[in-house]
C-alpha atoms as a PDB file:
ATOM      1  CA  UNK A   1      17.548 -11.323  12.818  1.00  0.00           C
ATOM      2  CA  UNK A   2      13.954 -10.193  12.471  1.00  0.00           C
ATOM      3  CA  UNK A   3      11.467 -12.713  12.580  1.00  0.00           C
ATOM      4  CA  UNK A   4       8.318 -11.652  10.862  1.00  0.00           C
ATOM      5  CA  UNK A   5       5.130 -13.604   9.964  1.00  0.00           C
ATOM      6  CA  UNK A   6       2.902 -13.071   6.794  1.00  0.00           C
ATOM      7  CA  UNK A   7      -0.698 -13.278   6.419  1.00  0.00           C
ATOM      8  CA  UNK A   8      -2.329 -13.913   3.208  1.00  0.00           C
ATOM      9  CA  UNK A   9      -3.930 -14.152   0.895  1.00  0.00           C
ATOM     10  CA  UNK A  10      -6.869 -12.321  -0.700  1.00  0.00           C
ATOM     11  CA  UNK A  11      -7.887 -12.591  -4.472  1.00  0.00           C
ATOM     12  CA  UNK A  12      -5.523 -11.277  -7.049  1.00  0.00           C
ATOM     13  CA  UNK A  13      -3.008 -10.181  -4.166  1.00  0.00           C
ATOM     14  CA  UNK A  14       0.097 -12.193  -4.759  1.00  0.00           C
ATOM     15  CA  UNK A  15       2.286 -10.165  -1.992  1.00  0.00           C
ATOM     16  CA  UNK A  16       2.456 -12.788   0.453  1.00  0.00           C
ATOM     17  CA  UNK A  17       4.024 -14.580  -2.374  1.00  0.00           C
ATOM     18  CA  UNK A  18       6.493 -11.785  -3.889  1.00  0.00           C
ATOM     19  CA  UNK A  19       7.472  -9.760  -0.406  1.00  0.00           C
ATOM     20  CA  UNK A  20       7.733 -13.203   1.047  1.00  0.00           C
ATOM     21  CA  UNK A  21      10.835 -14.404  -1.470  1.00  0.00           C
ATOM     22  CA  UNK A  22      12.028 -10.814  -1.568  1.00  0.00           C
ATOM     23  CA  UNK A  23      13.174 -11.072   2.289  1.00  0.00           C
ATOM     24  CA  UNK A  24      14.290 -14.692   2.236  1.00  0.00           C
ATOM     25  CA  UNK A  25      15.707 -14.608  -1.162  1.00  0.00           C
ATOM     26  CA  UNK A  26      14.375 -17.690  -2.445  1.00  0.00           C
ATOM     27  CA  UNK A  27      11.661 -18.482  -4.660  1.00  0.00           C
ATOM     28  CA  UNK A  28      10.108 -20.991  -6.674  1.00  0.00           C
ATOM     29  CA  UNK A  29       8.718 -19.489  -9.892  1.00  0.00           C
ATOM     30  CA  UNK A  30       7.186 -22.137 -11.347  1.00  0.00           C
ATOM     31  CA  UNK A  31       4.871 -22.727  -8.165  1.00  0.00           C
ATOM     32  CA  UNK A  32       4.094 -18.745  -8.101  1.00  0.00           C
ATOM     33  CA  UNK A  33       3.211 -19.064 -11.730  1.00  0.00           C
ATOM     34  CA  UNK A  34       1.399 -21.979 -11.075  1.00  0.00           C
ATOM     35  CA  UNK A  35      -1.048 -20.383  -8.803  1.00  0.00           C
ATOM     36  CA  UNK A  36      -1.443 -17.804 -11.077  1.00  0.00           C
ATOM     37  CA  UNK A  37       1.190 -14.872 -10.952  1.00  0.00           C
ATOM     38  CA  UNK A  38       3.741 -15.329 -13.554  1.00  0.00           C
ATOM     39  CA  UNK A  39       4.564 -11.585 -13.787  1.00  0.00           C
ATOM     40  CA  UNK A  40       5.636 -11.861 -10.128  1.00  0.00           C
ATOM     41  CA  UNK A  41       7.823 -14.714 -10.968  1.00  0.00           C
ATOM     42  CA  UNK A  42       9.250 -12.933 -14.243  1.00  0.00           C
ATOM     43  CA  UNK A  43      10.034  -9.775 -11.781  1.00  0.00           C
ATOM     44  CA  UNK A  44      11.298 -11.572  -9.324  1.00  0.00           C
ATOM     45  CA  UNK A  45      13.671 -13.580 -12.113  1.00  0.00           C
ATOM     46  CA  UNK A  46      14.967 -10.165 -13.126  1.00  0.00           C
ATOM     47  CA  UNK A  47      16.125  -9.059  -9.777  1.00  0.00           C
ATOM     48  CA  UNK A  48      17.337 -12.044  -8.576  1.00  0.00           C
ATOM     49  CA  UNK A  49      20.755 -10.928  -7.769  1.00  0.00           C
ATOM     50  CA  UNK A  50      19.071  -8.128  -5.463  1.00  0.00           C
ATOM     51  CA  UNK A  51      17.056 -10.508  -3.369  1.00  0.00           C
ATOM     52  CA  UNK A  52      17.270 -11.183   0.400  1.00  0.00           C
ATOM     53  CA  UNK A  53      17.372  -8.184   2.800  1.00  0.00           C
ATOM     54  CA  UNK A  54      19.991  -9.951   5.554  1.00  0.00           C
ATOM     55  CA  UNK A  55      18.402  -8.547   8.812  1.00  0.00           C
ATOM     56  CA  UNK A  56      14.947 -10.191   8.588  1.00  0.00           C
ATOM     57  CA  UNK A  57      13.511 -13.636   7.665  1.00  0.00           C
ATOM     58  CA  UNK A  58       9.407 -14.549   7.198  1.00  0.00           C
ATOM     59  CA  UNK A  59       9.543 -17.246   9.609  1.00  0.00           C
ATOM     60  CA  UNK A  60       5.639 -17.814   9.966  1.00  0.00           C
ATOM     61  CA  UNK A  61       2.846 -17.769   7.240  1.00  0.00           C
ATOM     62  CA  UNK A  62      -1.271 -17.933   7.802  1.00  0.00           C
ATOM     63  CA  UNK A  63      -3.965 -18.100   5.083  1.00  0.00           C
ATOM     64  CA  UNK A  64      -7.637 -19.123   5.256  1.00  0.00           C
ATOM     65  CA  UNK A  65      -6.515 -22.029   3.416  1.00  0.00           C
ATOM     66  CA  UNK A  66      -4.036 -24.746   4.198  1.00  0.00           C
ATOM     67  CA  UNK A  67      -2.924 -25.310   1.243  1.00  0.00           C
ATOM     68  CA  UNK A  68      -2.300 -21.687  -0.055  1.00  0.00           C
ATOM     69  CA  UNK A  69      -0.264 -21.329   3.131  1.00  0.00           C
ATOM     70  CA  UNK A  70       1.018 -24.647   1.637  1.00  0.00           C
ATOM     71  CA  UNK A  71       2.171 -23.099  -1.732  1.00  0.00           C
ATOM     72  CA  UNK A  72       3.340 -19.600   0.023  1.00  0.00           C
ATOM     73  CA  UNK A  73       6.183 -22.071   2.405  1.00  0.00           C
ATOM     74  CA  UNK A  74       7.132 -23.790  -0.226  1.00  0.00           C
ATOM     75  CA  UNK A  75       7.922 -21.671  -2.628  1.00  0.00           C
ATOM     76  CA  UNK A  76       9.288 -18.817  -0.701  1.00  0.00           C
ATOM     77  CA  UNK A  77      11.297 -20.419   1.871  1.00  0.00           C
ATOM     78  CA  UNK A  78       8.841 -19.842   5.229  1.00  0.00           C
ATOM     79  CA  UNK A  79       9.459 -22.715   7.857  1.00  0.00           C
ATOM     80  CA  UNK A  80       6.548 -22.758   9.865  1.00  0.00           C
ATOM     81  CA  UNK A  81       2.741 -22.541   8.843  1.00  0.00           C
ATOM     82  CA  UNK A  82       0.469 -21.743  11.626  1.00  0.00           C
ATOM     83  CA  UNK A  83      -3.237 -22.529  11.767  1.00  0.00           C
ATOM     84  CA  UNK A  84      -4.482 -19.376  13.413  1.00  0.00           C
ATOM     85  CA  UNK A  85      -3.513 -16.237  13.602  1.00  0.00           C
ATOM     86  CA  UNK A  86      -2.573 -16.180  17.035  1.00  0.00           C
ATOM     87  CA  UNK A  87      -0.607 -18.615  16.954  1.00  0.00           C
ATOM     88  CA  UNK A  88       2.379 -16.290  16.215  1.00  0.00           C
ATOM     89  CA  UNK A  89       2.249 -14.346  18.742  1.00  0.00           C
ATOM     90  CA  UNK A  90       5.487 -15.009  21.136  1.00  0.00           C
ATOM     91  CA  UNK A  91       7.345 -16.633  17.822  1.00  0.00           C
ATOM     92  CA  UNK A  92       7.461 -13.433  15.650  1.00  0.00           C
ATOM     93  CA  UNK A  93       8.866  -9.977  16.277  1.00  0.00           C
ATOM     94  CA  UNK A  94       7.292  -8.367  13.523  1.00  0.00           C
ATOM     95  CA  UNK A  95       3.949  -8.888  11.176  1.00  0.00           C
ATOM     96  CA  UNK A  96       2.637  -8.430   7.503  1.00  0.00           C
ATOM     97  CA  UNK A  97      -0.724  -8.230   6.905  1.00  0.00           C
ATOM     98  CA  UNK A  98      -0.188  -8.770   2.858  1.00  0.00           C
ATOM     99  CA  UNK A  99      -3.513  -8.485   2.107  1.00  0.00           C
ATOM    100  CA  UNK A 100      -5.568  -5.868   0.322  1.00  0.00           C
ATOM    101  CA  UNK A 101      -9.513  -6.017   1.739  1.00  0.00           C
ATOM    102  CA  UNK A 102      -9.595  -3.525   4.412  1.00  0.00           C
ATOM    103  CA  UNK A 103     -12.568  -4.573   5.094  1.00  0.00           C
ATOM    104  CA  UNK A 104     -10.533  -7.391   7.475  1.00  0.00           C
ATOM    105  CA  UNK A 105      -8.173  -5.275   8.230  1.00  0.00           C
ATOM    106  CA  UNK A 106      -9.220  -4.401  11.740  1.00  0.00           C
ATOM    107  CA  UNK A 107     -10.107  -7.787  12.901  1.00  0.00           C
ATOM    108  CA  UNK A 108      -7.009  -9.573  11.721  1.00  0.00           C
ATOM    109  CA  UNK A 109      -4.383  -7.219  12.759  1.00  0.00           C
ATOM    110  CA  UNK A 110      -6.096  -6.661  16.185  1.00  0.00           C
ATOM    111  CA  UNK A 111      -4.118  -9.441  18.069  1.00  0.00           C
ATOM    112  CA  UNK A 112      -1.041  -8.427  16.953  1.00  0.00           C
ATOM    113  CA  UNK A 113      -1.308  -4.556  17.591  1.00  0.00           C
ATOM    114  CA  UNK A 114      -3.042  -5.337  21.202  1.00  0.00           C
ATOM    115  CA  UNK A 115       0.107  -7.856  22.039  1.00  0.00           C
ATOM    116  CA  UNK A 116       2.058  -4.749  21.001  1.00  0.00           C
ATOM    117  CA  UNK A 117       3.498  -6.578  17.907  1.00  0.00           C
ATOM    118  CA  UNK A 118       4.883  -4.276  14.917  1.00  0.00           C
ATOM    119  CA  UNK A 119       2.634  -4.711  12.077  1.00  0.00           C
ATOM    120  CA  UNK A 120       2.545  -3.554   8.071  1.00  0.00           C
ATOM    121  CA  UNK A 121      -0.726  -3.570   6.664  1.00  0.00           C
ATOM    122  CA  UNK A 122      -1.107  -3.427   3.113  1.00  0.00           C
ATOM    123  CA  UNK A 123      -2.923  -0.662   1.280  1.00  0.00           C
ATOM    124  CA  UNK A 124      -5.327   0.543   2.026  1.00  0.00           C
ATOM    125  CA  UNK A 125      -5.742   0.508   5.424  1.00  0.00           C
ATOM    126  CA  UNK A 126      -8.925   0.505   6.003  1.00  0.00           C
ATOM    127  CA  UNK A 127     -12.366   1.467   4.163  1.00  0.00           C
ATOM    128  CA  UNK A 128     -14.945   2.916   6.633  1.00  0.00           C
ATOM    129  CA  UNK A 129     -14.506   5.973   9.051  1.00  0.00           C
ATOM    130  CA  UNK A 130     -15.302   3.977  11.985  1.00  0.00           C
ATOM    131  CA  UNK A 131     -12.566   1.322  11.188  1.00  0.00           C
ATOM    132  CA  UNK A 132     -10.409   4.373  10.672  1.00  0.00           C
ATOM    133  CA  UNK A 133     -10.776   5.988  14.050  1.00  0.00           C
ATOM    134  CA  UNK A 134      -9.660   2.613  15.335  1.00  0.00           C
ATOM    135  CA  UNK A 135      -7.024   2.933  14.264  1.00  0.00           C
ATOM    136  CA  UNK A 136      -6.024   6.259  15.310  1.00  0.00           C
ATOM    137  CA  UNK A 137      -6.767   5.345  18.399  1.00  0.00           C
ATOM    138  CA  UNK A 138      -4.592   2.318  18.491  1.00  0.00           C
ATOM    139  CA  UNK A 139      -1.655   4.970  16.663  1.00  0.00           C
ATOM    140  CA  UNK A 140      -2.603   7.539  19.686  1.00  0.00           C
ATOM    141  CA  UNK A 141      -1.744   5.055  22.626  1.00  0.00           C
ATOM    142  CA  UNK A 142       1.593   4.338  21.242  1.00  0.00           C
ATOM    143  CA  UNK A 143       0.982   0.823  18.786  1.00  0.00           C
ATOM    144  CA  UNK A 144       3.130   0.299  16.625  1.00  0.00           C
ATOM    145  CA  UNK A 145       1.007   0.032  12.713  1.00  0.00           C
ATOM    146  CA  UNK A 146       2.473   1.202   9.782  1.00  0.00           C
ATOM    147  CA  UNK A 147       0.288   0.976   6.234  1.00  0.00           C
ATOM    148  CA  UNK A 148       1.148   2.642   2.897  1.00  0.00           C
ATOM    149  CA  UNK A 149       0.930   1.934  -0.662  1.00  0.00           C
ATOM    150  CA  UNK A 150       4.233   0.932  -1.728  1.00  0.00           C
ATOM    151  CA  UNK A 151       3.896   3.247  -4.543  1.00  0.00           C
ATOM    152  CA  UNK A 152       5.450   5.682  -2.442  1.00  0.00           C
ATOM    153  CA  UNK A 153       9.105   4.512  -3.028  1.00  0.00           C
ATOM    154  CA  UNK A 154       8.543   4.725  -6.914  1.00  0.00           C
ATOM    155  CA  UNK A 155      11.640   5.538  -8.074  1.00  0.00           C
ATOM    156  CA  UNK A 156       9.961   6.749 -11.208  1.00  0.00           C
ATOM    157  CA  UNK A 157       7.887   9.035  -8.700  1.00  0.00           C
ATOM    158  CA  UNK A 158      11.142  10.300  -7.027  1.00  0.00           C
ATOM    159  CA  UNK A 159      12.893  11.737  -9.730  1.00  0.00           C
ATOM    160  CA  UNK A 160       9.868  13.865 -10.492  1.00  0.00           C
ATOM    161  CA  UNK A 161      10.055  14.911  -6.947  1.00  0.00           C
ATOM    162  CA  UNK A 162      13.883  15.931  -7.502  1.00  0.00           C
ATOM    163  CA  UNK A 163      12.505  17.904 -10.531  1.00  0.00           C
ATOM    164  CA  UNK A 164       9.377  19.103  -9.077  1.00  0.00           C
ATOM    165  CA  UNK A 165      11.098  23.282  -8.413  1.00  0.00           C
ATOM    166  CA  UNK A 166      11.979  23.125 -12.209  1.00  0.00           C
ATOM    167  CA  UNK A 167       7.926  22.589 -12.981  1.00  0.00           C
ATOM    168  CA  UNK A 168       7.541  26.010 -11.550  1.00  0.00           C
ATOM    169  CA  UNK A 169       4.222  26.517  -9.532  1.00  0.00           C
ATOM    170  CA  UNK A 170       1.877  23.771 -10.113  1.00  0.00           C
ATOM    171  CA  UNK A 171      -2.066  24.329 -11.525  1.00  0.00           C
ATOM    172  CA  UNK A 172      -2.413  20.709 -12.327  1.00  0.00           C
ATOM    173  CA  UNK A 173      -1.995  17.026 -11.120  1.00  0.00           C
ATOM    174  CA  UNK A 174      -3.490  13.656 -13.325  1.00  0.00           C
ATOM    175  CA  UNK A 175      -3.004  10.198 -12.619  1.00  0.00           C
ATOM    176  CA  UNK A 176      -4.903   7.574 -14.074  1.00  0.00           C
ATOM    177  CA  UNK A 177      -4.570   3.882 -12.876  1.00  0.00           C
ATOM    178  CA  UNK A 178      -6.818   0.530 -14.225  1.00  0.00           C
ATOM    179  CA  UNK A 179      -9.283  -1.214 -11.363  1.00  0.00           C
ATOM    180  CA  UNK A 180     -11.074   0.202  -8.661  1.00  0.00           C
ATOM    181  CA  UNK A 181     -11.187   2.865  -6.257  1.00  0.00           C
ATOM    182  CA  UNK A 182     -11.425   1.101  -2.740  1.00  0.00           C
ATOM    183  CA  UNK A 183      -8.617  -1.480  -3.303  1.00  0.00           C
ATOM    184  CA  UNK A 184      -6.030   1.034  -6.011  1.00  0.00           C
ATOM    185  CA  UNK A 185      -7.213   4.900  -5.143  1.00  0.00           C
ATOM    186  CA  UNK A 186      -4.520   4.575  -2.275  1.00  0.00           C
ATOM    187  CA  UNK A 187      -1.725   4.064  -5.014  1.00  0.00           C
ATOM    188  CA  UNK A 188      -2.763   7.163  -6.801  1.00  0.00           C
ATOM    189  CA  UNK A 189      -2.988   9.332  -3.676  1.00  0.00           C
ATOM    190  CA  UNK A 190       0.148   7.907  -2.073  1.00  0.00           C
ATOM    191  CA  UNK A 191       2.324   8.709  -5.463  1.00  0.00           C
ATOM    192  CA  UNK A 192       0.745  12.040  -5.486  1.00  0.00           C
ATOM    193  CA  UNK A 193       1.256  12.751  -1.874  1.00  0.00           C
ATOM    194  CA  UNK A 194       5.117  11.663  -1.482  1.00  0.00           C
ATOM    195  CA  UNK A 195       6.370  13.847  -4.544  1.00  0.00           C
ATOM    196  CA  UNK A 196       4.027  16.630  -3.277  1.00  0.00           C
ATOM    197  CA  UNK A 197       4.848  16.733   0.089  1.00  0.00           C
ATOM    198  CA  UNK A 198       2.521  18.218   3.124  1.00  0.00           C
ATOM    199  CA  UNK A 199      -0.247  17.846   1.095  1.00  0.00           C
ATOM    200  CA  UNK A 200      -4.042  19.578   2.881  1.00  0.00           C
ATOM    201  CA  UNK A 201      -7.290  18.556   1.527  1.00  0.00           C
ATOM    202  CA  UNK A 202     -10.080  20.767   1.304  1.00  0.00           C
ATOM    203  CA  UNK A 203     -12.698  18.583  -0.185  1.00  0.00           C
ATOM    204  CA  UNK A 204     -13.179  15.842  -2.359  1.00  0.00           C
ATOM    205  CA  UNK A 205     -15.720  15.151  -4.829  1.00  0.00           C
ATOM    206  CA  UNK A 206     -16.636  11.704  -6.925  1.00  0.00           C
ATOM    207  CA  UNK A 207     -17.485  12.566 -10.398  1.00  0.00           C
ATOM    208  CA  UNK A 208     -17.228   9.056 -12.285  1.00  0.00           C
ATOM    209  CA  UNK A 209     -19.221   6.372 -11.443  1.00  0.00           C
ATOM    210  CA  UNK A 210     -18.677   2.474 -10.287  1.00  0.00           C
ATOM    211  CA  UNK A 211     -15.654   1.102 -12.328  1.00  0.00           C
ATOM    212  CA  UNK A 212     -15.096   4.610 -14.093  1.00  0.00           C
ATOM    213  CA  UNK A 213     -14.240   6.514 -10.941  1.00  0.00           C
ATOM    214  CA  UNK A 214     -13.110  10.016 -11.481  1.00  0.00           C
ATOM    215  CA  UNK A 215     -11.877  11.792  -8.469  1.00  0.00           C
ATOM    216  CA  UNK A 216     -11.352  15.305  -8.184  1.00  0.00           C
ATOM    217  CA  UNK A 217      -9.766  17.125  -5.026  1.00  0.00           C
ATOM    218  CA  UNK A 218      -8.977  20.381  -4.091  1.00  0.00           C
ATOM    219  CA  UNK A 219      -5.907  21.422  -2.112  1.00  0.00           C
ATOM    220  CA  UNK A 220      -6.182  24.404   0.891  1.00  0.00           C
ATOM    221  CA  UNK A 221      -2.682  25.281  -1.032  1.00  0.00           C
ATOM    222  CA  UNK A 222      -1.579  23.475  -4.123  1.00  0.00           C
ATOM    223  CA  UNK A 223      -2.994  22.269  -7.555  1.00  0.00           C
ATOM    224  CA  UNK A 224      -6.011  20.949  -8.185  1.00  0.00           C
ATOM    225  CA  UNK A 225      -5.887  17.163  -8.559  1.00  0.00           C
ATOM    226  CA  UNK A 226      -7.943  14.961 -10.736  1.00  0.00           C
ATOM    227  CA  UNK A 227      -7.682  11.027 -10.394  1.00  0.00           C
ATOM    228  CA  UNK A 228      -8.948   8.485 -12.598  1.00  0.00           C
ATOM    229  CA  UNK A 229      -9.444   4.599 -11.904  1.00  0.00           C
ATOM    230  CA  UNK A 230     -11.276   2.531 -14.522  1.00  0.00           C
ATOM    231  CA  UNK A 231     -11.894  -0.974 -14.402  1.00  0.00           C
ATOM    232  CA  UNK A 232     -11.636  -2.334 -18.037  1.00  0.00           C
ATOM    233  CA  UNK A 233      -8.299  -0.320 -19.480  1.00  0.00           C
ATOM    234  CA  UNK A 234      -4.940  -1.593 -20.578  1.00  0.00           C
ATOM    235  CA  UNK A 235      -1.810   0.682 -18.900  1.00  0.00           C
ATOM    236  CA  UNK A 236       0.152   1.636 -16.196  1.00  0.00           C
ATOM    237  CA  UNK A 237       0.058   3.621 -13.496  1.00  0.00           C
ATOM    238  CA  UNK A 238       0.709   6.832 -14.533  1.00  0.00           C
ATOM    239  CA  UNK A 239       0.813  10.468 -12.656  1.00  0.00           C
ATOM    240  CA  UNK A 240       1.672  13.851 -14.611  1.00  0.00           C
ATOM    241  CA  UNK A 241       2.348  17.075 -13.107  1.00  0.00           C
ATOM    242  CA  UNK A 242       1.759  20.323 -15.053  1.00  0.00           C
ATOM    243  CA  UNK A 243       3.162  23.509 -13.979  1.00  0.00           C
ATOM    244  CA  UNK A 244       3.524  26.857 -15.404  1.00  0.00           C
ATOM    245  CA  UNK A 245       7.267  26.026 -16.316  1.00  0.00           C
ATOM    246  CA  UNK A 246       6.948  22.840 -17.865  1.00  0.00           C
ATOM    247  CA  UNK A 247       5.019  19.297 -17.049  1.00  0.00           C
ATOM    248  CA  UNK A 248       6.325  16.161 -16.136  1.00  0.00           C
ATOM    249  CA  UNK A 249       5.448  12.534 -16.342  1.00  0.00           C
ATOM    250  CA  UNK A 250       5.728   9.424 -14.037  1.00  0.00           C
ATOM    251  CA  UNK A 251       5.085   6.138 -15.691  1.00  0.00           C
ATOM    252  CA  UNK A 252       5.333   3.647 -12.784  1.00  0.00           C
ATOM    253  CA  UNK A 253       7.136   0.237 -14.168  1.00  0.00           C
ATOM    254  CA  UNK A 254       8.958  -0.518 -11.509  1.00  0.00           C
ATOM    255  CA  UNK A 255       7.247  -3.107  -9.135  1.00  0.00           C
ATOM    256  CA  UNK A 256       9.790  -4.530  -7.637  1.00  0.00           C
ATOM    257  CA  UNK A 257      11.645  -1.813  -6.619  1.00  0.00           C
ATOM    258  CA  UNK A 258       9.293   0.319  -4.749  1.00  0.00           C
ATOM    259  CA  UNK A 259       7.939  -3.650  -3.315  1.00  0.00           C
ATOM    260  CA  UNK A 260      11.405  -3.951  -1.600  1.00  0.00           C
ATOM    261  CA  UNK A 261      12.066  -0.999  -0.689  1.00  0.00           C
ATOM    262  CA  UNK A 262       8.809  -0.434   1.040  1.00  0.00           C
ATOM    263  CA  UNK A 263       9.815  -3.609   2.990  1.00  0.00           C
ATOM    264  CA  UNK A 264      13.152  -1.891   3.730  1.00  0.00           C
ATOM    265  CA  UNK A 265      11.299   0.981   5.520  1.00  0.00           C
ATOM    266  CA  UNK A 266       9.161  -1.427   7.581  1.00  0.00           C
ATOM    267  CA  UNK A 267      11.967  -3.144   8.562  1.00  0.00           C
ATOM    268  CA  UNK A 268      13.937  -0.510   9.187  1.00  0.00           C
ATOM    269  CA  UNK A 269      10.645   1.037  11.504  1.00  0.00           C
ATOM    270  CA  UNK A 270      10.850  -2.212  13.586  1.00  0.00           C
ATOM    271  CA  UNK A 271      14.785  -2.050  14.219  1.00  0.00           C
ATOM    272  CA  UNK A 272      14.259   1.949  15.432  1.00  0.00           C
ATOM    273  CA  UNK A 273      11.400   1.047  17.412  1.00  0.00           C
ATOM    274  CA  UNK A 274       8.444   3.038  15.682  1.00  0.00           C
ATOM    275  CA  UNK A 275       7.353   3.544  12.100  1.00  0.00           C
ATOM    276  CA  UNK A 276       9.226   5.731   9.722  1.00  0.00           C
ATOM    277  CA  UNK A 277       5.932   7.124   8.119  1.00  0.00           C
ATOM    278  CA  UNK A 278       4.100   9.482  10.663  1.00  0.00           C
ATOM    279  CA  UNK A 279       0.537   8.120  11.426  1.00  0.00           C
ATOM    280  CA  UNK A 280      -1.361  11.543  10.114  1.00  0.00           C
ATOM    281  CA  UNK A 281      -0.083  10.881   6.485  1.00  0.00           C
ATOM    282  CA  UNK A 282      -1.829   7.847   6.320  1.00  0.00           C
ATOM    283  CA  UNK A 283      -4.959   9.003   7.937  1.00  0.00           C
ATOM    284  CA  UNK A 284      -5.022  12.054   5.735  1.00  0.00           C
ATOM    285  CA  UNK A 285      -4.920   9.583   2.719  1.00  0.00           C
ATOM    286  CA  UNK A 286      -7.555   7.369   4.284  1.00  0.00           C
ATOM    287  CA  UNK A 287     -10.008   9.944   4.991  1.00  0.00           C
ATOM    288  CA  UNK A 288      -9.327  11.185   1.374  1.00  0.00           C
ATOM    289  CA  UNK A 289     -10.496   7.573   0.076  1.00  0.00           C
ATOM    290  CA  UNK A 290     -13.333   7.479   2.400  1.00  0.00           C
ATOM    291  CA  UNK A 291     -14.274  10.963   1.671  1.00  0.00           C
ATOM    292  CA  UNK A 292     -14.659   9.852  -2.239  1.00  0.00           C
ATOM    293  CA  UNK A 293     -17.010   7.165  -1.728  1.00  0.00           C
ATOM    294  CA  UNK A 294     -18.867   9.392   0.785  1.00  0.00           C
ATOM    295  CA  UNK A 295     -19.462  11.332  -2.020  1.00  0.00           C
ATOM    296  CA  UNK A 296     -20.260   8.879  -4.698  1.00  0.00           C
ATOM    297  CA  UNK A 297     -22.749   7.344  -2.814  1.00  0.00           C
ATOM    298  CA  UNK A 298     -24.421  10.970  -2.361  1.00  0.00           C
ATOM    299  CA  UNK A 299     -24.689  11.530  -5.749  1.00  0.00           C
ATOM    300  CA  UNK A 300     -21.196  13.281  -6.256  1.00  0.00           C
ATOM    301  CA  UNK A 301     -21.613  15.912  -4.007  1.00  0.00           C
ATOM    302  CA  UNK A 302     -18.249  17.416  -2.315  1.00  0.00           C
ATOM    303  CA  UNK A 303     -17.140  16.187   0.898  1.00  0.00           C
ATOM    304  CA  UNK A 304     -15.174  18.992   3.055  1.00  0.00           C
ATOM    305  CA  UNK A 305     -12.459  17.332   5.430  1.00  0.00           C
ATOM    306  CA  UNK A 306     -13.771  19.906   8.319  1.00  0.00           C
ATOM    307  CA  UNK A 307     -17.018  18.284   8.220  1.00  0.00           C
ATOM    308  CA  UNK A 308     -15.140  14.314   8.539  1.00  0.00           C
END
């Protein structure tokens, strides 16, 4: 059994919550709706009969507040609430960072990744090239770290990826997504990225502005990609891929599924000994969120990836 400990929360994130109850198989939906995140309880509700993945347990939870770390035990079954991060080091084999400012990142996953602790950390990894070449440096002298957006394991993005040959050769790829770039770009980019495959940015260029961000980027080989986030719409996520044979759509519904099966690929990483997603996936995508506000905050110019 692997023992993992969670680390929450930050506003509007409710995975310490969800992830939590779908690897112990318990949860307490009125207390999750309570604290605001009814949808998670009404998903969670659906599935119930597919909770609880049998080889792992969250044994240990830490927030920056008592009594959210309070509300996360209760309600999803966690034993033991520490009162700094540290403290689960030598009780846990494996950790979650389930929280989505990367601005933290760094500093809180730091004791775990030095102690040579396995470690998820929620999209996106991190915000700021410096932060970034951290942690390729930490991926370079053998750490274990695996982030991702679980938008990856869409299943609504992997049966375009079983019909991508059919599309014929690709000239265009939309996606369009509601909030903002630094915390929900990832999810667009990952869903792109997984159906297409090796993936090489040339440059990228910001063309929106604050809360409208339009992204476009430009493949070495592929389509061209254009990816809109804006703040104030209604929707899913959505990704469409237009080739000269025919187009397809991906409308991504599916939380739960890609949640726990996202958590079935860490957990997975941490029985084989080393992440299932290789290190320069993630980095491209990171340096392809970077390289987006690089460029809005210089006015929209392109950033080239040789020159980051």
């Amino acid at each position: 059994m692997i023992k993992i400990g969670i680390i929450g929360m930050s506003p509007g994130n409710a995975h310490p919550y969800s992830w939590s109850a779908i690897i112990n198989g318990r949860f307490d939906g009125e207390e999750i709706s309570r604290v605001g995140y009814p949808a998670v309880a009404a998903y969670l509700e659906a599935n119930r009969d597919t909770l609880g993945l049998p080889s792992a347990k969250v044994t240990h939870v830490w927030s920056q507040d008592t009594a959210i770390s309070e509300s996360i035990a209760r309600s999803t079954g966690i034993e033991n609430i520490v009162g700094k991060l540290e403290d689960m080091i030598g009780e846990v084999d494996a950790v979650i960072l389930a929280r989505d400012d990367p601005e933290n990142h760094k500093t809180m996953s730091a004791p775990f990744i030095e102690a040579g602790i396995p470690i998820f950390i929620d999209k996106p990894l991190c915000y700021s090239q410096a932060d970034l070449e951290w942690f390729s440096a930490q991926n370079a002298a053998g750490r274990f770290l695996m982030s991702c957006s679980s938008m990856r394991y869409a299943n609504e993005g992997r049966i375009i990826k079983q019909e991508l040959a059919a599309l014929g050769e690709l000239e265009l790829v939309t996606a369009v997504g509601k909030k903002d770039w630094k915390k929900y770009g990832i999810h667009l980019l990952e869903g792109i990225f997984s159906i297409l495959g090796t993936a090489n940015p040339l440059s990228v260029r910001h063309i929106g502005e604050l809360e409208r961000e339009i992204i476009h980027i430009r493949l070495e080989n592929g389509p061209q990609i254009t990816l809109h986030l804006f703040q104030d719409i209604t929707g899913t996520f959505q990704l469409s891929f237009f080739g000269r044979n025919g187009w397809r759509l991906a409308d991504i519904r599916n939380s739960y599924s890609m949640f726990r099966d996202n958590l079935i690929e860490f957990i997975r990483s941490v029985e084989e000994g080393a992440p299932r997603i290789p290190f320069s996936e993630t980095e491209t995508l990171m340096r392809t969120v970077i390289a987006a506000d690089q460029s809005r905050f210089n006015g929209g110019i392109p950033v080239y990836f040789h020159t980051i």
